[in-house]
PDB file of N, CA and C in Angstrom:
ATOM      1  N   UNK A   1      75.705 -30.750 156.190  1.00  0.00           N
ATOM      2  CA  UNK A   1      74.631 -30.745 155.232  1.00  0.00           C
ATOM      3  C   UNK A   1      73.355 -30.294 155.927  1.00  0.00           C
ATOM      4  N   UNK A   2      72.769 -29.600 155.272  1.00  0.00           N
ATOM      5  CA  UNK A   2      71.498 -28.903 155.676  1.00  0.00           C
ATOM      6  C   UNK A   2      70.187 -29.095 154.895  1.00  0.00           C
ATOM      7  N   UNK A   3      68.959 -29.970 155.059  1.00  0.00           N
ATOM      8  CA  UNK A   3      67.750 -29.522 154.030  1.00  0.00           C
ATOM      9  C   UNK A   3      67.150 -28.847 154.095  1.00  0.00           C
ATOM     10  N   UNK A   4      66.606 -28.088 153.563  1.00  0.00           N
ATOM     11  CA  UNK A   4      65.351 -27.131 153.993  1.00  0.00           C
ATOM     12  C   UNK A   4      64.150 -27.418 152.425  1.00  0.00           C
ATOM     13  N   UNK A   5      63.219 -26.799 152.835  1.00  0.00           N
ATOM     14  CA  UNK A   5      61.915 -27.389 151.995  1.00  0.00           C
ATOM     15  C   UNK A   5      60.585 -26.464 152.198  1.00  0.00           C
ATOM     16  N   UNK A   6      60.126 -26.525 151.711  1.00  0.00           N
ATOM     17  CA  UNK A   6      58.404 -25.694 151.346  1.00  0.00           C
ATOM     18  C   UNK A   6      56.908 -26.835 151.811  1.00  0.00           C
ATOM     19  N   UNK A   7      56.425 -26.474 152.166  1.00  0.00           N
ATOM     20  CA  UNK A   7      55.393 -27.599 152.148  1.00  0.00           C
ATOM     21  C   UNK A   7      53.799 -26.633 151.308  1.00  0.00           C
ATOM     22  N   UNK A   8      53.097 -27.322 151.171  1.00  0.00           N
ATOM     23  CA  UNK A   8      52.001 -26.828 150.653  1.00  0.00           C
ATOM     24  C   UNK A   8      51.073 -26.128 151.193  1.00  0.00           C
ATOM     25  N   UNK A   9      51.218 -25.966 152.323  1.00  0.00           N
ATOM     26  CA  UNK A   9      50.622 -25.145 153.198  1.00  0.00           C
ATOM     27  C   UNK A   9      51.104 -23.848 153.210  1.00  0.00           C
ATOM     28  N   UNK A  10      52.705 -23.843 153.540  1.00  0.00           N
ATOM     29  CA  UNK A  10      53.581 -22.899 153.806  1.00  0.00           C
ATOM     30  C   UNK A  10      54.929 -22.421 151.926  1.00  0.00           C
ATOM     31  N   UNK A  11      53.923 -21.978 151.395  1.00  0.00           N
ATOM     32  CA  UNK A  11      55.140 -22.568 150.178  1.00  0.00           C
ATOM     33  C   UNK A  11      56.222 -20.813 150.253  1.00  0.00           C
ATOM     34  N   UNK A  12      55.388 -19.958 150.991  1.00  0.00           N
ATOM     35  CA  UNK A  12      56.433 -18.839 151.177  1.00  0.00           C
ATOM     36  C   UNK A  12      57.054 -18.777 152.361  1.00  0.00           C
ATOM     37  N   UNK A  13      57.534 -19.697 152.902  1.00  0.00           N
ATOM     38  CA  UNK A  13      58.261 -20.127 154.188  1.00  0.00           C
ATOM     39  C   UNK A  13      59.207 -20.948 153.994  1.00  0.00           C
ATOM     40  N   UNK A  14      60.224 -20.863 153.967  1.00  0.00           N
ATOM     41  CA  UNK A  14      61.484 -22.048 153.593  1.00  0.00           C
ATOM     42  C   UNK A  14      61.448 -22.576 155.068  1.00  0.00           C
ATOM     43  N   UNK A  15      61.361 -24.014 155.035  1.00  0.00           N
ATOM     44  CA  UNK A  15      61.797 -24.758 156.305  1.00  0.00           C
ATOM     45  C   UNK A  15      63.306 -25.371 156.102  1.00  0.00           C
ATOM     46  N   UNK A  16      63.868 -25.257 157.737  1.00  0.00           N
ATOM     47  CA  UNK A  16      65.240 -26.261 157.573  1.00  0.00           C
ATOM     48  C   UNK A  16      64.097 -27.705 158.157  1.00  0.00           C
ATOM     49  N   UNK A  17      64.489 -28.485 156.966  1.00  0.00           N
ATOM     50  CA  UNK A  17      63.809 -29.714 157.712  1.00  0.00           C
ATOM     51  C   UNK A  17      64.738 -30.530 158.500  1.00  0.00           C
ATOM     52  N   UNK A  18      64.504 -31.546 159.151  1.00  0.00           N
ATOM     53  CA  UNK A  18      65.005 -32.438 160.652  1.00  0.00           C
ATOM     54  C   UNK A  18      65.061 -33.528 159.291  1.00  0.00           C
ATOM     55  N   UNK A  19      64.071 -34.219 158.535  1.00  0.00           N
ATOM     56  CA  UNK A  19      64.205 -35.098 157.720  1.00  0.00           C
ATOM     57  C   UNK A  19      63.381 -35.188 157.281  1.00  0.00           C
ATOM     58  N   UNK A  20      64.030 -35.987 155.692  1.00  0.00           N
ATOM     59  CA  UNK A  20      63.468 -35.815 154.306  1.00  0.00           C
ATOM     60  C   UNK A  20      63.109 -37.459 154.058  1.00  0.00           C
ATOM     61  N   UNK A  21      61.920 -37.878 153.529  1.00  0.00           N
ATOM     62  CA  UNK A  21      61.607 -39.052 153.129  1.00  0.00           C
ATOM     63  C   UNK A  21      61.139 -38.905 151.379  1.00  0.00           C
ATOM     64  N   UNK A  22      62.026 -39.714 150.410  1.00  0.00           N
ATOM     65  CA  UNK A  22      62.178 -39.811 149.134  1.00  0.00           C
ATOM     66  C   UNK A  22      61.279 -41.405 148.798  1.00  0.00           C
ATOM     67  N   UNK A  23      60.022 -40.978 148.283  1.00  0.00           N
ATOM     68  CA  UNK A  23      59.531 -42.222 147.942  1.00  0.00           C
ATOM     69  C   UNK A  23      59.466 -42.180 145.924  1.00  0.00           C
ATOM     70  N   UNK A  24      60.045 -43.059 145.847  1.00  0.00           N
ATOM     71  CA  UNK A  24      60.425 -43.130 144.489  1.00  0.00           C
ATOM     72  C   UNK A  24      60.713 -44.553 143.816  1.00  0.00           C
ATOM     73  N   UNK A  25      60.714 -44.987 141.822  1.00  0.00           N
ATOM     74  CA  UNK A  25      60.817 -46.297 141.933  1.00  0.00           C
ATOM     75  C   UNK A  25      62.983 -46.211 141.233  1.00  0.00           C
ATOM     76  N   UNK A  26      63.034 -47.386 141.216  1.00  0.00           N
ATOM     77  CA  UNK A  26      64.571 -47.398 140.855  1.00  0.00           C
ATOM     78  C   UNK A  26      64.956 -46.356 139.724  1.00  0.00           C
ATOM     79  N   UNK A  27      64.307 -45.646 138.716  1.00  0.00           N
ATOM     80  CA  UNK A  27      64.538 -45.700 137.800  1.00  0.00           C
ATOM     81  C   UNK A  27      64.978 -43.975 138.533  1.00  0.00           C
ATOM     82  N   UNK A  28      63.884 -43.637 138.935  1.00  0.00           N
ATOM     83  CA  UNK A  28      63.921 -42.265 139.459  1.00  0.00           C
ATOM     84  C   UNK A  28      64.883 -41.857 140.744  1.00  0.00           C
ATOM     85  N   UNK A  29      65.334 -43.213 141.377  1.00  0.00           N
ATOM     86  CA  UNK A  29      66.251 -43.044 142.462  1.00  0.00           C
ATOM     87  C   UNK A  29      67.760 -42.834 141.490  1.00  0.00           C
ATOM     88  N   UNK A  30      67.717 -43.786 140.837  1.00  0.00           N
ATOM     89  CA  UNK A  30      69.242 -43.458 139.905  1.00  0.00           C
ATOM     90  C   UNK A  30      69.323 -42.378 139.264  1.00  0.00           C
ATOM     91  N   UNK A  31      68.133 -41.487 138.820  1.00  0.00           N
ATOM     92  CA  UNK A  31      68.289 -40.621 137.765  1.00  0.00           C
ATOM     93  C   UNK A  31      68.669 -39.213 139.083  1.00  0.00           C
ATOM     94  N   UNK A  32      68.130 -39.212 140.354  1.00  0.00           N
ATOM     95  CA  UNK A  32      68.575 -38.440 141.791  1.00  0.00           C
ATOM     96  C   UNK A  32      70.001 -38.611 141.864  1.00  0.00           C
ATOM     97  N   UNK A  33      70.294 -40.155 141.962  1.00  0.00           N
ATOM     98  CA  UNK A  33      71.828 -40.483 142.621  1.00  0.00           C
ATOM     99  C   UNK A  33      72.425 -39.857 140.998  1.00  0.00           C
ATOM    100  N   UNK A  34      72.366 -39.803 139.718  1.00  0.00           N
ATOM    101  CA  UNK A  34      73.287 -39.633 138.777  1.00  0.00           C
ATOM    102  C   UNK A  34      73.304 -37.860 139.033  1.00  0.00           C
ATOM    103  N   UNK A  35      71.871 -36.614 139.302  1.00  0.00           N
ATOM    104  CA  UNK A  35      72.009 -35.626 139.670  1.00  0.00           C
ATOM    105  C   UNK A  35      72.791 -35.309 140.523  1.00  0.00           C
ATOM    106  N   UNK A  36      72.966 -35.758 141.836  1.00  0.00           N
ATOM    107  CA  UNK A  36      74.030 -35.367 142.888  1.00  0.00           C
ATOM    108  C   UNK A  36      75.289 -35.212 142.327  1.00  0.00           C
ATOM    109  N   UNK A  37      75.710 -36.827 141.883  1.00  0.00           N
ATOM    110  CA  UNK A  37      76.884 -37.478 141.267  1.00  0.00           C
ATOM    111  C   UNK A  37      77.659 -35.657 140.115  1.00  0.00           C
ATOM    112  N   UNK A  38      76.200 -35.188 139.411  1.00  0.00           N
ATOM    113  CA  UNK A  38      76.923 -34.155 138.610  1.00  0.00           C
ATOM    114  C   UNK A  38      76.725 -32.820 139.121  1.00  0.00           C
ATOM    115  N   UNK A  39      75.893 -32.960 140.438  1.00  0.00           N
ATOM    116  CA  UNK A  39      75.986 -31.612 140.649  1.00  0.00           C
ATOM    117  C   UNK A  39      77.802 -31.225 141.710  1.00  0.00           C
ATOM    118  N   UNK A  40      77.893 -32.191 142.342  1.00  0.00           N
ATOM    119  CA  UNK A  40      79.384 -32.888 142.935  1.00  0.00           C
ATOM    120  C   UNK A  40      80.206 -32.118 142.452  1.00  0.00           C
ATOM    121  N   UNK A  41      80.499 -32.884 140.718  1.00  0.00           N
ATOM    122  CA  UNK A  41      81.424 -32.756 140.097  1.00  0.00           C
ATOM    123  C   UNK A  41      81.653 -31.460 139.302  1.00  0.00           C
ATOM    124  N   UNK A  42      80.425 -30.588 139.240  1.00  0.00           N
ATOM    125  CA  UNK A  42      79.969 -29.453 138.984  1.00  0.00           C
ATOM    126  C   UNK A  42      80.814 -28.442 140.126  1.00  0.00           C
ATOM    127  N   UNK A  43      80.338 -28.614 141.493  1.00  0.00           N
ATOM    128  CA  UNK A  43      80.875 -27.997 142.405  1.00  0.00           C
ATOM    129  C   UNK A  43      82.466 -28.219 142.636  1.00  0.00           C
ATOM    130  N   UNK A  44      82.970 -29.398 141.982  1.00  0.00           N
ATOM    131  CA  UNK A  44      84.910 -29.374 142.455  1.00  0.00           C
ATOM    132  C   UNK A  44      85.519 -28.657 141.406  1.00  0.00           C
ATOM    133  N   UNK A  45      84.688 -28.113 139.969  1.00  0.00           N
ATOM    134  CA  UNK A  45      85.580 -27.885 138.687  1.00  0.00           C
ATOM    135  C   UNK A  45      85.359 -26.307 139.126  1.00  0.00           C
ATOM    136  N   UNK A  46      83.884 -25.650 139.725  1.00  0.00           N
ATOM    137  CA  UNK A  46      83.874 -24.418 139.673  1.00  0.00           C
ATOM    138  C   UNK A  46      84.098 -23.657 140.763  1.00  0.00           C
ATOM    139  N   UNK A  47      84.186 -24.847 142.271  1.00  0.00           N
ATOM    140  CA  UNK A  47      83.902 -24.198 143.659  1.00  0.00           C
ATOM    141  C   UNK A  47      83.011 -23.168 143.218  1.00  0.00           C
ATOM    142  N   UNK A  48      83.131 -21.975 144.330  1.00  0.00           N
ATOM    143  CA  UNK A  48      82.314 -21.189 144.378  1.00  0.00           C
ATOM    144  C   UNK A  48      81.423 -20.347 143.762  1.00  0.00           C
ATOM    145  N   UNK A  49      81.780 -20.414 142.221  1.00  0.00           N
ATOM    146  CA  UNK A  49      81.129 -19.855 141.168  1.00  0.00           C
ATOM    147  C   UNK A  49      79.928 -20.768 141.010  1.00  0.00           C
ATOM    148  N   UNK A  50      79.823 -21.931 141.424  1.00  0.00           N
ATOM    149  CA  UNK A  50      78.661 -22.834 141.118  1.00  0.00           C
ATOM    150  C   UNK A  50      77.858 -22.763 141.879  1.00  0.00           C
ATOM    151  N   UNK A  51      76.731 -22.063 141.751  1.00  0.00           N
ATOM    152  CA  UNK A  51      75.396 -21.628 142.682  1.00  0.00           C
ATOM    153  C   UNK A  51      74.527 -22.878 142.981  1.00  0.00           C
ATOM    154  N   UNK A  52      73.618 -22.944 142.128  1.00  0.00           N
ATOM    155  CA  UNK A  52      72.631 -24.370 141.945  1.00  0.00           C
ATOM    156  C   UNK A  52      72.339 -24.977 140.754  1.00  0.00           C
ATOM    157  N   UNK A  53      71.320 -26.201 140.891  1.00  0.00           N
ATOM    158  CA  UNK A  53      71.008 -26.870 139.336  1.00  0.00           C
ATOM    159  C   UNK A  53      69.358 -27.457 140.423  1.00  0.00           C
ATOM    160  N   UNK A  54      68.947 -27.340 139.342  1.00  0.00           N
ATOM    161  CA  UNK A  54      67.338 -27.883 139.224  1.00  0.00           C
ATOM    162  C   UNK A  54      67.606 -29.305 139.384  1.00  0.00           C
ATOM    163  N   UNK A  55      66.942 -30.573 139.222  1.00  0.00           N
ATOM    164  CA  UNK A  55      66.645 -31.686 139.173  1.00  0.00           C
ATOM    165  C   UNK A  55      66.011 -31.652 138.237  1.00  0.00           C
ATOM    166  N   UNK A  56      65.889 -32.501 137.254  1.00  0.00           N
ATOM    167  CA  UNK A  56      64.919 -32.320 135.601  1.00  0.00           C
ATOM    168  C   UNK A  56      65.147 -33.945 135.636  1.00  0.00           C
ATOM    169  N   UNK A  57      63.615 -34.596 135.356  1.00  0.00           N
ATOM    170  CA  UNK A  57      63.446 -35.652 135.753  1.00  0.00           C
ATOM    171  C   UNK A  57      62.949 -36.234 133.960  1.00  0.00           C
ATOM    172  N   UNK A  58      63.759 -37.303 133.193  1.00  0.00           N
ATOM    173  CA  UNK A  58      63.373 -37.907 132.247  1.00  0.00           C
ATOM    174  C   UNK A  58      61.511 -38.129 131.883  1.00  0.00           C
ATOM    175  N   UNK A  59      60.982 -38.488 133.444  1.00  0.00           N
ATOM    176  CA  UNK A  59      59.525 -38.871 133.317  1.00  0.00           C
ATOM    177  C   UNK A  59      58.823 -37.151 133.689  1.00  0.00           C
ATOM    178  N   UNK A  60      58.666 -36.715 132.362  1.00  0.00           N
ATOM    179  CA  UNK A  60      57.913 -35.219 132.521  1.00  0.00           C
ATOM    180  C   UNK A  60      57.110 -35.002 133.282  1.00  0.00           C
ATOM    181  N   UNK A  61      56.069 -35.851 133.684  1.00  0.00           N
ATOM    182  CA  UNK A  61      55.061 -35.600 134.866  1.00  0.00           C
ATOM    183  C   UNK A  61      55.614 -34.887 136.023  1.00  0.00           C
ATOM    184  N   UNK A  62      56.772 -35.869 136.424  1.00  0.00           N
ATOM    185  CA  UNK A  62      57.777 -35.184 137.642  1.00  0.00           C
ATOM    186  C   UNK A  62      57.968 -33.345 137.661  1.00  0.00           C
ATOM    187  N   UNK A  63      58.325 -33.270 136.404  1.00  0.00           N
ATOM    188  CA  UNK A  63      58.675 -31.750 137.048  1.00  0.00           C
ATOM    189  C   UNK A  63      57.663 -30.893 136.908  1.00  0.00           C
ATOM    190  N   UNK A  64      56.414 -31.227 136.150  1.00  0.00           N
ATOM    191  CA  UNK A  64      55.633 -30.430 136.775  1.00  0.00           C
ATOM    192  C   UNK A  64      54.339 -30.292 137.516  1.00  0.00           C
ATOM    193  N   UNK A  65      54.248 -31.725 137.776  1.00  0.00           N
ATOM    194  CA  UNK A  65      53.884 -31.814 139.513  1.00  0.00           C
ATOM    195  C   UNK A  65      54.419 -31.726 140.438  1.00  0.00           C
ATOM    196  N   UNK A  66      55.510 -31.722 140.262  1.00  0.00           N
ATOM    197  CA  UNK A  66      56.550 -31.537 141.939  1.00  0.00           C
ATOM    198  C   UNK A  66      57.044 -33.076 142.165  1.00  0.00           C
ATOM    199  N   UNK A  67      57.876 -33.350 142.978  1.00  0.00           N
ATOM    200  CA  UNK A  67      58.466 -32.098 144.025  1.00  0.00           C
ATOM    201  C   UNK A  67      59.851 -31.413 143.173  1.00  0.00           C
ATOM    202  N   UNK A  68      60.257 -30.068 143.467  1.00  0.00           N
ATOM    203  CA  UNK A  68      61.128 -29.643 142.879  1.00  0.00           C
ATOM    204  C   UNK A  68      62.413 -30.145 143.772  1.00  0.00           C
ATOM    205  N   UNK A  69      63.258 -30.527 143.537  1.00  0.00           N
ATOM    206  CA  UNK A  69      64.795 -30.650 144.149  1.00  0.00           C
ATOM    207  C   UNK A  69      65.992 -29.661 143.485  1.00  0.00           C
ATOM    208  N   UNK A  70      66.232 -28.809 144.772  1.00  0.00           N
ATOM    209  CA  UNK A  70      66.987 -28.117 144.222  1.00  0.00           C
ATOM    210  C   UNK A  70      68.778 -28.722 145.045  1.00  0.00           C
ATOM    211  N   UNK A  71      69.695 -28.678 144.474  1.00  0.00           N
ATOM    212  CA  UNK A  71      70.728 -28.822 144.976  1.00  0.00           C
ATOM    213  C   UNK A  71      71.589 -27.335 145.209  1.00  0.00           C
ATOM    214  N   UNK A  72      71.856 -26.644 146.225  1.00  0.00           N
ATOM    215  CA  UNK A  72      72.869 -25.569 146.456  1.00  0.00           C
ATOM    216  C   UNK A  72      74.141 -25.597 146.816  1.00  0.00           C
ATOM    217  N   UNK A  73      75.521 -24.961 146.372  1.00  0.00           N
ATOM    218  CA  UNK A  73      76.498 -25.017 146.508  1.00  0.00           C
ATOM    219  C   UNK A  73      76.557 -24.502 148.262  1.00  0.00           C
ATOM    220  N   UNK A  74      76.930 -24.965 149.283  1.00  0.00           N
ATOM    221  CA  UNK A  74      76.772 -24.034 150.791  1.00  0.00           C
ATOM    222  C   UNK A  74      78.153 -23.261 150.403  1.00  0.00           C
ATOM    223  N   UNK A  75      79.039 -23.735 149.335  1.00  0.00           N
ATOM    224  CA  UNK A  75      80.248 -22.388 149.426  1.00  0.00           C
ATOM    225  C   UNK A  75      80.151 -21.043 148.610  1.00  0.00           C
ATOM    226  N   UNK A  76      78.750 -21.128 147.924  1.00  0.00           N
ATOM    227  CA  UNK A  76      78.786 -20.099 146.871  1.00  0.00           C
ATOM    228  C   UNK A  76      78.587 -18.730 147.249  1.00  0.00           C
ATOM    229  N   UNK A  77      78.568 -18.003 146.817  1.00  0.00           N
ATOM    230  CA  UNK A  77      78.822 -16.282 147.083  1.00  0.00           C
ATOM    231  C   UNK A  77      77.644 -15.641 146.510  1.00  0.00           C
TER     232      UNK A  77
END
């Protein structure tokens, strides 16, 4: 597994980051853990045809203040 990330300084620079700190309250940690959970299950039905999925967060503020979470398939083509 690999992260990489943008910071606000650098937002046309993709970083591989060393580590990621997620400050968030329960509601928004489950609604992350249920994204993985389908991006997962997304990736075993399509393998490699499955590129990425956004994160789209119930509490609207989230997506468009940031931060964006993107999830990528590392097997996709």
């Amino acid at each position: 597994m690999k992260v990489f990330g943008y910071s606000h300084k650098t937002k046309d620079e993709l970083l591989e980051l060393y580590e990621c700190t997620v400050s968030a309250d329960p509601q928004q940690l489950r609604e992350l853990a249920s994204f993985f959970e389908s991006c997962a299950a997304a990736i075993e039905k399509s393998g490699k045809d499955w590129n990425h999925e956004h994160f789209l967060s119930s509490q609207e503020g989230i997506n468009k203040t940031g931060p964006s979470i993107v999830v990528f398939n590392s097997d996709a083509e």
